[in-house]
N, C-alpha and C. Protein backbone atom coordinates (compact mmCIF):
# COMPACT_ATOMS: atom_id res chain seq x y z
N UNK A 1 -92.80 -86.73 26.86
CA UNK A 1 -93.74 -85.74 27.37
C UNK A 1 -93.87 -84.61 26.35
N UNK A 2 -95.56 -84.28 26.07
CA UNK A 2 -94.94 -83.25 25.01
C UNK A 2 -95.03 -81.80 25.57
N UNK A 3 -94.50 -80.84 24.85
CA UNK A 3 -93.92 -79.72 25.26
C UNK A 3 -95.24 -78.51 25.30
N UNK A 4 -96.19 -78.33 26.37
CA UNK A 4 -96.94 -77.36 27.10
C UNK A 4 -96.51 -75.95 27.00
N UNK A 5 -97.84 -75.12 26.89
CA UNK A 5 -96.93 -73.50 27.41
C UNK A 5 -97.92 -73.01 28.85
N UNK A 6 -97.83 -74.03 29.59
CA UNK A 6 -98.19 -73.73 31.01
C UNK A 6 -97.75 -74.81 32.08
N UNK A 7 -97.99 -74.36 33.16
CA UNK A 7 -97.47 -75.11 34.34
C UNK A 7 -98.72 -76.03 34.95
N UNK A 8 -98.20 -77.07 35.45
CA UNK A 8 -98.98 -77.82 36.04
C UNK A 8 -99.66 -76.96 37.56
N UNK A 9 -98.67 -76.90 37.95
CA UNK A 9 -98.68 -76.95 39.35
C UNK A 9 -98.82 -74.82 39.47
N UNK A 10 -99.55 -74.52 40.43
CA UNK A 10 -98.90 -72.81 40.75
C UNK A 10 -98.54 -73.10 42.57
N UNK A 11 -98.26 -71.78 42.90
CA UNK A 11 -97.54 -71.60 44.17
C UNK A 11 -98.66 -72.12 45.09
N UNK A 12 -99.60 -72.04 44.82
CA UNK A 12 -101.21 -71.98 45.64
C UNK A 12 -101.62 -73.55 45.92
N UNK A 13 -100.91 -74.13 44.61
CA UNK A 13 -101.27 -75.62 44.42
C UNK A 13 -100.31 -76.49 45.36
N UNK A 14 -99.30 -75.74 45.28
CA UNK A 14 -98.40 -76.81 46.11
C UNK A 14 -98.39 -75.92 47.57
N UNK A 15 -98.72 -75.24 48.10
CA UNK A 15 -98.61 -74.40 49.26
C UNK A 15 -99.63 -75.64 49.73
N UNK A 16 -100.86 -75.92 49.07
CA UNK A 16 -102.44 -76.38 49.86
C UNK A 16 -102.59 -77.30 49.63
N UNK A 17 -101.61 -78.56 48.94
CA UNK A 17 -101.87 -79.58 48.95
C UNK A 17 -101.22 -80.78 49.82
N UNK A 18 -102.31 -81.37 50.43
CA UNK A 18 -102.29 -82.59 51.58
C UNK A 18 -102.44 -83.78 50.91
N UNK A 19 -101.53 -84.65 52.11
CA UNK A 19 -101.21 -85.75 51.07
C UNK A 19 -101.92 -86.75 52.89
N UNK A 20 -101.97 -87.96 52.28
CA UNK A 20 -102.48 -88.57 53.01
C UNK A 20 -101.13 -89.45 53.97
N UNK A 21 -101.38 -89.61 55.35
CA UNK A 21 -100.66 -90.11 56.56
C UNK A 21 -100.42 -91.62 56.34
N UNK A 22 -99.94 -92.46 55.92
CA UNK A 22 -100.19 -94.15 55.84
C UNK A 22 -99.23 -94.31 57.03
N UNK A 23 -98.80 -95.46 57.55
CA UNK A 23 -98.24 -96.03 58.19
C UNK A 23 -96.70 -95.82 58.20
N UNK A 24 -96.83 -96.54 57.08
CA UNK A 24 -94.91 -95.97 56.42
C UNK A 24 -94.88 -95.02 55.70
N UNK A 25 -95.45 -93.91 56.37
CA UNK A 25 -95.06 -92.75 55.07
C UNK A 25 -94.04 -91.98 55.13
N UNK A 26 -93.60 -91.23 54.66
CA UNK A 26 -92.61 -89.63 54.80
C UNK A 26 -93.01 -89.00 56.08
N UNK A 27 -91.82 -88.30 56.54
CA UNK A 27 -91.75 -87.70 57.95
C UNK A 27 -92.44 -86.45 56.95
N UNK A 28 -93.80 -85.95 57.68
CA UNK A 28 -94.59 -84.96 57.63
C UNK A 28 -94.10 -83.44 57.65
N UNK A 29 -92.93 -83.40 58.41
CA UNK A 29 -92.02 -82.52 58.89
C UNK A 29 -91.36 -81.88 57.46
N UNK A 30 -90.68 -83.51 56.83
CA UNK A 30 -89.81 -83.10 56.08
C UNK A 30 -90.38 -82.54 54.51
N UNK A 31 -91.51 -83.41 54.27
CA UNK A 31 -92.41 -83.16 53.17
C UNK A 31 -92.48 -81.47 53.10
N UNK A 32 -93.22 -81.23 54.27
CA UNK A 32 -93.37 -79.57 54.59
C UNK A 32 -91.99 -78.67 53.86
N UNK A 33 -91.36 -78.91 54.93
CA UNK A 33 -90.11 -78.32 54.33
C UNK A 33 -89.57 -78.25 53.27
N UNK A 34 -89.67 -79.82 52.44
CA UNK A 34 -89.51 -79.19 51.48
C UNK A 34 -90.35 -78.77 50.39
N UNK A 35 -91.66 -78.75 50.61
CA UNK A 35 -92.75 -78.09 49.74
C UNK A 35 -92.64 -76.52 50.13
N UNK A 36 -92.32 -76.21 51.10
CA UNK A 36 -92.28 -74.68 51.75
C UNK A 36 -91.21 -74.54 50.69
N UNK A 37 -89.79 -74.88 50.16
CA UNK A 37 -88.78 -74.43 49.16
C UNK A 37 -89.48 -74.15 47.62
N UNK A 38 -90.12 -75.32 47.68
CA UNK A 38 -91.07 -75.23 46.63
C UNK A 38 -91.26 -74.38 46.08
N UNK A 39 -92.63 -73.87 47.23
CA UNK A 39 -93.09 -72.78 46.87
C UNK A 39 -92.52 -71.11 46.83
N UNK A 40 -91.07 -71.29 47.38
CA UNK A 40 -90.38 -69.92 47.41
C UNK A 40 -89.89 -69.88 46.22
N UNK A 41 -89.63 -71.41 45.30
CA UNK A 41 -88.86 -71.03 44.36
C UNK A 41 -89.98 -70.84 43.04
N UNK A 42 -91.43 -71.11 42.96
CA UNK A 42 -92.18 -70.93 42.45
C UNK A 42 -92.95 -69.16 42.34
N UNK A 43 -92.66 -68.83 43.72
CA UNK A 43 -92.65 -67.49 44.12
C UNK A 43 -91.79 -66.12 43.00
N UNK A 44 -90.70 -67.05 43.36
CA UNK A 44 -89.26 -66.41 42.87
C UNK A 44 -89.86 -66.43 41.38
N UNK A 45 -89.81 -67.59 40.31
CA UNK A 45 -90.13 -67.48 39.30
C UNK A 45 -91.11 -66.86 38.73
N UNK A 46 -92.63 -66.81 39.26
CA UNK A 46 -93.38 -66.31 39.04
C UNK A 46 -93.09 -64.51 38.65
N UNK A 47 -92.32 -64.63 39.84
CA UNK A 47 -91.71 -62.86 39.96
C UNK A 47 -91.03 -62.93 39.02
N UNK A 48 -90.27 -63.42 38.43
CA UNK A 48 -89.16 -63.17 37.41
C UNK A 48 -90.22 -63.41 36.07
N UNK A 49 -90.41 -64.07 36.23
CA UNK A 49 -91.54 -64.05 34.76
C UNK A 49 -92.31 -62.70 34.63
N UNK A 50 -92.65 -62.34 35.42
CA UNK A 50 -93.69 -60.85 35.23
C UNK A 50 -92.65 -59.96 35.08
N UNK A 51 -91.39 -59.83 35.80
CA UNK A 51 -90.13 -58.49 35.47
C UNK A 51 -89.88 -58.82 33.82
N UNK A 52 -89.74 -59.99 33.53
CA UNK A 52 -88.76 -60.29 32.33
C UNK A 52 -90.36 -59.81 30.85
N UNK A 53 -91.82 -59.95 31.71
CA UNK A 53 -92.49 -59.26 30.61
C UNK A 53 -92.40 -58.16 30.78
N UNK A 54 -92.37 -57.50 31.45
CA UNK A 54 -92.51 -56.28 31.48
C UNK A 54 -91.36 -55.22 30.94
N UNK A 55 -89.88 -55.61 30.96
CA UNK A 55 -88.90 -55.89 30.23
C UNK A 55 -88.74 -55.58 29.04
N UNK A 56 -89.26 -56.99 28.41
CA UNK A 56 -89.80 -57.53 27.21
C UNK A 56 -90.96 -56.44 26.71
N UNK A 57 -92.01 -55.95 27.23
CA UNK A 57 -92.97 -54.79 27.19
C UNK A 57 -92.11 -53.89 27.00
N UNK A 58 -91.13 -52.54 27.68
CA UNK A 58 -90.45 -51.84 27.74
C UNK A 58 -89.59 -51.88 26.01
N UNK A 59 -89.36 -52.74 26.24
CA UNK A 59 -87.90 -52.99 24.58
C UNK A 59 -89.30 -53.40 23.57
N UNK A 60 -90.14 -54.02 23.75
CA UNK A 60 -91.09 -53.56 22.34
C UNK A 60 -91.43 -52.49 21.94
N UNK A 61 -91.96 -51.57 22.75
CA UNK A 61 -92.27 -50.37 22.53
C UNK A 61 -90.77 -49.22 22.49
N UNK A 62 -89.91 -49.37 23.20
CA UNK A 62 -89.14 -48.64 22.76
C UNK A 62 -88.22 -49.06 21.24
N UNK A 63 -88.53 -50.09 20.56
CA UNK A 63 -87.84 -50.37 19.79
C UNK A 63 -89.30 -50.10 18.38
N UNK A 64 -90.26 -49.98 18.74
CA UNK A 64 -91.09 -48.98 18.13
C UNK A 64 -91.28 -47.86 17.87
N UNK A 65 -90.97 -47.29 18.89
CA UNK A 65 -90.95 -45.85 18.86
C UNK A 65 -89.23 -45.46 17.95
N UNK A 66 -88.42 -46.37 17.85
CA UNK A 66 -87.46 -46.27 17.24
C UNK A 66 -87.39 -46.04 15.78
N UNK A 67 -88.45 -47.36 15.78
CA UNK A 67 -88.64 -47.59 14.37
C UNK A 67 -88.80 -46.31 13.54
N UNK A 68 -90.73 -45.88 13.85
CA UNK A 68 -91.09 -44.92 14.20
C UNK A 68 -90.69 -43.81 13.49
N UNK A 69 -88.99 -43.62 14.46
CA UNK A 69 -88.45 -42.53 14.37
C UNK A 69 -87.31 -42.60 13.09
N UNK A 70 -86.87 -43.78 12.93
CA UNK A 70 -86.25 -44.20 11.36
C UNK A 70 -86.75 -43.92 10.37
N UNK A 71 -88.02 -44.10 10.45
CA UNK A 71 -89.17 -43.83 9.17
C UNK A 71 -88.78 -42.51 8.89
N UNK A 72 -89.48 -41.50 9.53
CA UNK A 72 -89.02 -40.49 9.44
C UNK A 72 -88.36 -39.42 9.17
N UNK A 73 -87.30 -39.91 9.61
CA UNK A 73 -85.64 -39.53 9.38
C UNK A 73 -85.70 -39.91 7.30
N UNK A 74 -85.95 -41.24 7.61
CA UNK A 74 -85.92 -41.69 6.17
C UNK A 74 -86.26 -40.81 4.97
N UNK A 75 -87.89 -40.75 5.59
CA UNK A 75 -88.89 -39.71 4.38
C UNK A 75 -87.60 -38.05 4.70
N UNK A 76 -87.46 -37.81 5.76
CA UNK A 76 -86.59 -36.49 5.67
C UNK A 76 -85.65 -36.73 4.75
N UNK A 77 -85.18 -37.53 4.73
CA UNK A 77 -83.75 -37.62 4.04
C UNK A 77 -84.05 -38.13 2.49
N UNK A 78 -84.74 -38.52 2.38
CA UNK A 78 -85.30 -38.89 0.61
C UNK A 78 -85.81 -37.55 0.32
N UNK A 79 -86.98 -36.31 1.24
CA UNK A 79 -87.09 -35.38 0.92
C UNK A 79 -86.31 -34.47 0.00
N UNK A 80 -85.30 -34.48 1.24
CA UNK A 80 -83.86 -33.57 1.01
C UNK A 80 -83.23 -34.32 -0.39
N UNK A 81 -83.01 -35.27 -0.28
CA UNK A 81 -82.41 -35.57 -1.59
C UNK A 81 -82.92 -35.32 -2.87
N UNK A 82 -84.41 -35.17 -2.75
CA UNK A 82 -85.09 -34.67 -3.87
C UNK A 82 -85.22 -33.30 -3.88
N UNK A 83 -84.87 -32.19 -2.67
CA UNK A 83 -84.85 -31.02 -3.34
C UNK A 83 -83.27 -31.07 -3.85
N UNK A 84 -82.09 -31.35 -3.42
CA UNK A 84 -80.91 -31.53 -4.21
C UNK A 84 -81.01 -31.32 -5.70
N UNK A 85 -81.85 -32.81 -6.20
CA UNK A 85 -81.48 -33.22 -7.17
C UNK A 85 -82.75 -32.18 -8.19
N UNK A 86 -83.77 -31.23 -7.50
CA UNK A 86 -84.37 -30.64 -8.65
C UNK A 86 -84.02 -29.15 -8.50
N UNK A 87 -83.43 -28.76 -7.19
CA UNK A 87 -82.42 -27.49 -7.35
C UNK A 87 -80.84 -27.24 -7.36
N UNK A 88 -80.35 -27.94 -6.81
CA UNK A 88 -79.55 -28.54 -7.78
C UNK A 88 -78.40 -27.88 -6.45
N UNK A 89 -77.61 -27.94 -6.37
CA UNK A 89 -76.34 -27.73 -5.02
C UNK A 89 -76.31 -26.25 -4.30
N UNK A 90 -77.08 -26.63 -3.72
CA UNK A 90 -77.44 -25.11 -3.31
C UNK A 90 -76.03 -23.86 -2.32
N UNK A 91 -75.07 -24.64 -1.92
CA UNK A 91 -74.06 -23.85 -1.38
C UNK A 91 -73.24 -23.85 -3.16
N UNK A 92 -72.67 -24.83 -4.02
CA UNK A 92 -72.50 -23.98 -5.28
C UNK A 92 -72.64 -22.84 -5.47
N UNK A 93 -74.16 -22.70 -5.65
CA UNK A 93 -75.16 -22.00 -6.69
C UNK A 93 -74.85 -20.60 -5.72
N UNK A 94 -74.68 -20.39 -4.52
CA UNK A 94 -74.30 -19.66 -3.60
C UNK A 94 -73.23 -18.97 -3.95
N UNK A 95 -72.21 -20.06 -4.22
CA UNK A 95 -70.92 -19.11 -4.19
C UNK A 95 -70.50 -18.79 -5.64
N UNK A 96 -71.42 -19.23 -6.46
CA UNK A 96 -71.29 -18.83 -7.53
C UNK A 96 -71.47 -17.39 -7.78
N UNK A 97 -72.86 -17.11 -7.31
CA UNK A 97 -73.37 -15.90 -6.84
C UNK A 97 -72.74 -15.22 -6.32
N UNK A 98 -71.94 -15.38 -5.38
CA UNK A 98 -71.03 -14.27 -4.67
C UNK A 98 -69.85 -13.88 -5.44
N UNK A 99 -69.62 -14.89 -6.53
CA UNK A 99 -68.28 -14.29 -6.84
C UNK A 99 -68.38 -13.44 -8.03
N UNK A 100 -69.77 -13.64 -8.65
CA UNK A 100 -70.56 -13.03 -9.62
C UNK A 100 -70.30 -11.56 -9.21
N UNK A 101 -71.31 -11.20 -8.08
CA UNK A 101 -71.56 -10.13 -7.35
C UNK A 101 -70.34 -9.26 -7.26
N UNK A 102 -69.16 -10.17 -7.07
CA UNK A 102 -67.76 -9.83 -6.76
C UNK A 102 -67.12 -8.89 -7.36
N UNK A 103 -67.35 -9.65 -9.16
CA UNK A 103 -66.76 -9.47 -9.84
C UNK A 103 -67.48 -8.32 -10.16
N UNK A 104 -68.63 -8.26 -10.67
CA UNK A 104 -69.42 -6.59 -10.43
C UNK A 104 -69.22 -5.69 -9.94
N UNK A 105 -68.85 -5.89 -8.63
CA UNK A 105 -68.36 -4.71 -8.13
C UNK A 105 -67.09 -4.54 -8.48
N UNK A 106 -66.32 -5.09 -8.88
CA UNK A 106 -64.59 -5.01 -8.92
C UNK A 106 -65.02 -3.74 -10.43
N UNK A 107 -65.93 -3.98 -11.13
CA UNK A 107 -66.17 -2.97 -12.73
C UNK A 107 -66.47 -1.74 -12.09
N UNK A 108 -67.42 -2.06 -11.29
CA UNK A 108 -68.28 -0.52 -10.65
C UNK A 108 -67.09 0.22 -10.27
């Protein structure tokens, strides 16, 4: 059998379909019954298929908006690394300054 991406049958199909009475046939009763399981468990799936897209919807987009937000971060952080590297260590250059200042006043 080869491998489909749909169902034969939906809940509607097997809920409404009549089969014909012969002589020796299946107790009518039991057919019912178990087409009524049938269709609960077709029910059931159906439902689980729409949660599991929607799911599936939810984690695409939040794993976009992630992305997104990596990018970002990224360009920030390559930013920053490029003011680093063309001003050069800026808490250094700081305390260099202060001890400069320091020492200035220690003459004054």
């Amino acid at each position: 059998m080869a491998n489909k991406n749909y169902a034969n049958l939906n809940e509607k199909d097997v809920l409404e379909k009549q089969f014909t009475v012969e002589f020796k046939g299946y107790k009518v009763e039991e057919v019912d019954q178990f087409l009524d399981r049938i269709v609960e468990d077709y029910s059931y799936f159906e439902n689980e298929i729409v949660k599991k897209g929607n799911e599936l919807e939810k984690a695409l987009n939040d794993n976009a908006a992630l992305h997104e937000r990596l990018l970002k971060l990224e360009e920030s952080l390559s930013a920053a690394n490029e003011l680093l590297k063309k001003h050069g260590d800026f808490g250094g250059g700081n305390i260099a300054l202060i001890n400069r200042l320091n020492e200035l006043e220690k003459k004054l």
